[in-house]
C-alpha atoms as a PDB file:
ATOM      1  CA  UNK A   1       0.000   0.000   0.000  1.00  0.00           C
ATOM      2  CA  UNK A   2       0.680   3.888   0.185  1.00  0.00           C
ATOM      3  CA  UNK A   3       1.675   6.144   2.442  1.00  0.00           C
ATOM      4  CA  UNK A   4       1.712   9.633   2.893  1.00  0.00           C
ATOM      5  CA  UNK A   5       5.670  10.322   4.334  1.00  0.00           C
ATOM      6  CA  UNK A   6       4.604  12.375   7.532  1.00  0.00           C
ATOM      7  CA  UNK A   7       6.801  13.120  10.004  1.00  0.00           C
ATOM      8  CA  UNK A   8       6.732   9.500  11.939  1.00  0.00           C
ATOM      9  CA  UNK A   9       6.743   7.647   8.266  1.00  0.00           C
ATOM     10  CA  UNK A  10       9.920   9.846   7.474  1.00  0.00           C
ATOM     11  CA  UNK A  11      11.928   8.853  10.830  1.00  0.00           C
ATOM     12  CA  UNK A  12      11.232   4.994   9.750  1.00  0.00           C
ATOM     13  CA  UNK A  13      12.400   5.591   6.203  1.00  0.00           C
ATOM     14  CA  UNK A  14      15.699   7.031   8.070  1.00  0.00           C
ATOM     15  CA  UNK A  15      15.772   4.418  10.484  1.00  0.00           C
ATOM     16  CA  UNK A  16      15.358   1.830   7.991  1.00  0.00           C
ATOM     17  CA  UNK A  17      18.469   3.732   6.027  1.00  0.00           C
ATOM     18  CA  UNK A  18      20.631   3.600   9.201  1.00  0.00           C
ATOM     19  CA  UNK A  19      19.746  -0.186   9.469  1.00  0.00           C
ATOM     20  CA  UNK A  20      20.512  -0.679   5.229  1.00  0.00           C
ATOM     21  CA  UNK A  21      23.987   0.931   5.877  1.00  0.00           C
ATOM     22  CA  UNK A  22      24.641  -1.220   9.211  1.00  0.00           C
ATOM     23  CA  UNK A  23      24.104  -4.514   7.399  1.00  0.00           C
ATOM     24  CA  UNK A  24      26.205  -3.390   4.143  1.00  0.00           C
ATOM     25  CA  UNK A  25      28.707  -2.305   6.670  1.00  0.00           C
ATOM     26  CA  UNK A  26      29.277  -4.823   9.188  1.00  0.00           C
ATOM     27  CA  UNK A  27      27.112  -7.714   8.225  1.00  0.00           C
ATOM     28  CA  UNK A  28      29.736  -9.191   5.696  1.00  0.00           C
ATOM     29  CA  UNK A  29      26.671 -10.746   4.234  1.00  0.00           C
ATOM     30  CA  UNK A  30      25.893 -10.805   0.011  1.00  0.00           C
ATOM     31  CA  UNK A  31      22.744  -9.706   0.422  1.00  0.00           C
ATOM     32  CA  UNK A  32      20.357  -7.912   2.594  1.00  0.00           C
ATOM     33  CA  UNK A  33      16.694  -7.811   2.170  1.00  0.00           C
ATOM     34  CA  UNK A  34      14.076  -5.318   2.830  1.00  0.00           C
ATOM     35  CA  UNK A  35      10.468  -5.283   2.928  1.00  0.00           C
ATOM     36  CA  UNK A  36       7.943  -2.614   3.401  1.00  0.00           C
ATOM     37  CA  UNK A  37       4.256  -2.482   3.774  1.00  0.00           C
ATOM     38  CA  UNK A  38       1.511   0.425   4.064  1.00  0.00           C
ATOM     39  CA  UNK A  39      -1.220  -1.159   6.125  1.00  0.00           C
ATOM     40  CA  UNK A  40      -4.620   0.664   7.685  1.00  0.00           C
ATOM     41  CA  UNK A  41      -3.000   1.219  11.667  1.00  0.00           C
ATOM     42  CA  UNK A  42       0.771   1.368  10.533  1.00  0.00           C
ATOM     43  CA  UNK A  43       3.709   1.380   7.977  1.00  0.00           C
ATOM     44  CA  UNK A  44       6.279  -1.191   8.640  1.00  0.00           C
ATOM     45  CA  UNK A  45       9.910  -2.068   7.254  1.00  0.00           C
ATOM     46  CA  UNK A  46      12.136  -5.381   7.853  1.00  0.00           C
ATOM     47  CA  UNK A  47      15.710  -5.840   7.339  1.00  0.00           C
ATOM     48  CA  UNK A  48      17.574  -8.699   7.203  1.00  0.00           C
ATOM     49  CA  UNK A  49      20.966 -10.315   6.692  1.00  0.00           C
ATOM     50  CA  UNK A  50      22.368 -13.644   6.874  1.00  0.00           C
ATOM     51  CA  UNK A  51      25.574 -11.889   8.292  1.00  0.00           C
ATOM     52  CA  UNK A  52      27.728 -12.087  11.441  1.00  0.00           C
ATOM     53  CA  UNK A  53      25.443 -10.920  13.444  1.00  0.00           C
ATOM     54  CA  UNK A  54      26.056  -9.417  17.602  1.00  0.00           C
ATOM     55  CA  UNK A  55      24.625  -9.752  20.444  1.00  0.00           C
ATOM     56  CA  UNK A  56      22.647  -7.162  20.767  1.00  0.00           C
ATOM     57  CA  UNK A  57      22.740  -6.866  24.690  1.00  0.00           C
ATOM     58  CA  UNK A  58      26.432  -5.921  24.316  1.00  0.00           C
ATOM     59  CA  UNK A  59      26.130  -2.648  22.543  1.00  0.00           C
ATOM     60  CA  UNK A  60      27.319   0.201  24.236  1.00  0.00           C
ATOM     61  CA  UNK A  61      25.802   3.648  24.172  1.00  0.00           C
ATOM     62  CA  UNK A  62      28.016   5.452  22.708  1.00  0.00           C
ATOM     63  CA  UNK A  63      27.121   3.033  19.299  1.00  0.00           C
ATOM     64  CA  UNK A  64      24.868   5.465  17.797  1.00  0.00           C
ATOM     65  CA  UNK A  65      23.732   3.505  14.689  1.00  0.00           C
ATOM     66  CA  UNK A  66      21.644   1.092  16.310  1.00  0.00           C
ATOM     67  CA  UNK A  67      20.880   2.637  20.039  1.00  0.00           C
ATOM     68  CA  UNK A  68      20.547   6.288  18.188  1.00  0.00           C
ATOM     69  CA  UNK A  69      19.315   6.039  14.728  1.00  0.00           C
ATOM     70  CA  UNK A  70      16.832   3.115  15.002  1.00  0.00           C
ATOM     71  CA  UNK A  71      15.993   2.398  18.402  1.00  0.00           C
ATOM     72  CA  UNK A  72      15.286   5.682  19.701  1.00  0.00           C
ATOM     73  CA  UNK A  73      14.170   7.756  16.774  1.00  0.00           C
ATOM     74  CA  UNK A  74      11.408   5.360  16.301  1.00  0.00           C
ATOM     75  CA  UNK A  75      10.443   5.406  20.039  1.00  0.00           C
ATOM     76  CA  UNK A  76      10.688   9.446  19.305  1.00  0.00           C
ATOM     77  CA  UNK A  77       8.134   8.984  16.695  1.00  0.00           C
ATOM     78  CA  UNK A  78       5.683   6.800  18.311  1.00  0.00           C
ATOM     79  CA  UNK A  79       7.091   3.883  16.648  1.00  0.00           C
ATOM     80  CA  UNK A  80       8.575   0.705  17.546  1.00  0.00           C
ATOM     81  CA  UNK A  81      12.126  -0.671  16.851  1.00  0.00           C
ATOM     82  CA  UNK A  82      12.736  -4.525  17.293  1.00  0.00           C
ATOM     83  CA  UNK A  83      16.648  -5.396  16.432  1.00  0.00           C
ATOM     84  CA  UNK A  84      16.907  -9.422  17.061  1.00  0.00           C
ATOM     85  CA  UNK A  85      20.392 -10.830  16.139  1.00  0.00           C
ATOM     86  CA  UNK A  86      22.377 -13.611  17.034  1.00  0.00           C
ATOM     87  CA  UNK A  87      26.393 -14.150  16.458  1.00  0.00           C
ATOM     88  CA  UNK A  88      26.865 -16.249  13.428  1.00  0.00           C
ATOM     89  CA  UNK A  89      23.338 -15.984  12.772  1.00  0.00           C
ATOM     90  CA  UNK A  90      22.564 -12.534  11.010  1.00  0.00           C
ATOM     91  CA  UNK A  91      20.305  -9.809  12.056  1.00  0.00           C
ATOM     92  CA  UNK A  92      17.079  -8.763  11.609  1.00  0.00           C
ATOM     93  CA  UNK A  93      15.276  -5.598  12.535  1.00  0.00           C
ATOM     94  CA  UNK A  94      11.695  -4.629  12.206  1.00  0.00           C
ATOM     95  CA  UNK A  95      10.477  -0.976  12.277  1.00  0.00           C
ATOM     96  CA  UNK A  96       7.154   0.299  12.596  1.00  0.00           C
ATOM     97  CA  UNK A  97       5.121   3.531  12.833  1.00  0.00           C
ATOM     98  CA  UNK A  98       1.215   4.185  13.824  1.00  0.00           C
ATOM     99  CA  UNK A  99      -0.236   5.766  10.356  1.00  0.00           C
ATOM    100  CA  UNK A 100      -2.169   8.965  11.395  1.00  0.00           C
ATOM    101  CA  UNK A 101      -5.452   9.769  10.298  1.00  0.00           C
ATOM    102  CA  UNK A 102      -5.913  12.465   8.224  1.00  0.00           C
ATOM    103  CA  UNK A 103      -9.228  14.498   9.060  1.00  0.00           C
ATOM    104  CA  UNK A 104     -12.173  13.406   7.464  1.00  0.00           C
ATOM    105  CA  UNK A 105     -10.984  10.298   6.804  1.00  0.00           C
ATOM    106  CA  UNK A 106     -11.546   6.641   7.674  1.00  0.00           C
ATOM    107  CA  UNK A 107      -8.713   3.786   8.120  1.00  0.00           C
END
């Protein structure tokens, strides 16, 4: 589906960037796949490699990218940033943002 690129639907498209670079950068991986979807309540994007992967718990504050960038510049927005990876295993993060209702108009 569409979207109109509000303010919250622009954070996740740069939080979804931010995640596109980590994976290119430090993933090692071939490929990394993205998918995006426009539903009625929200606007969601996935990323995923088959990479190295982290642990997650492990990252330090000071690691902008993923504490900065994702995680709290969706929680800025009213959104929701899920980063699941596992050494070895690759890395996935999901992103989502509540759409908001424009007047007169029904979702």
């Amino acid at each position: 589906g569409d979207a109109d690129a509000d303010e919250s639907v622009l954070a996740l498209i740069a939080a979804a960037r931010e995640a596109l670079t980590n994976a290119a950068v430090h993933s090692g991986a071939e490929r990394v796949d993205v998918f995006a979807e426009a539903l009625a309540a929200e606007v969601s994007v996935f990323v995923r490699d088959r990479g190295v992967g982290f642990d997650v718990e492990t990252v330090g504050d000071d690691r902008h990218g993923v504490r900065q960038s994702i995680i709290s510049r969706m929680s800025r927005h009213g959104g929701t940033a899920q980063v699941r990876s596992q050494p070895g295993r690759g890395t996935e993060v999901r992103l989502s943002v509540p759409r908001i209702a424009k007047q007169g108009s029904v979702t």
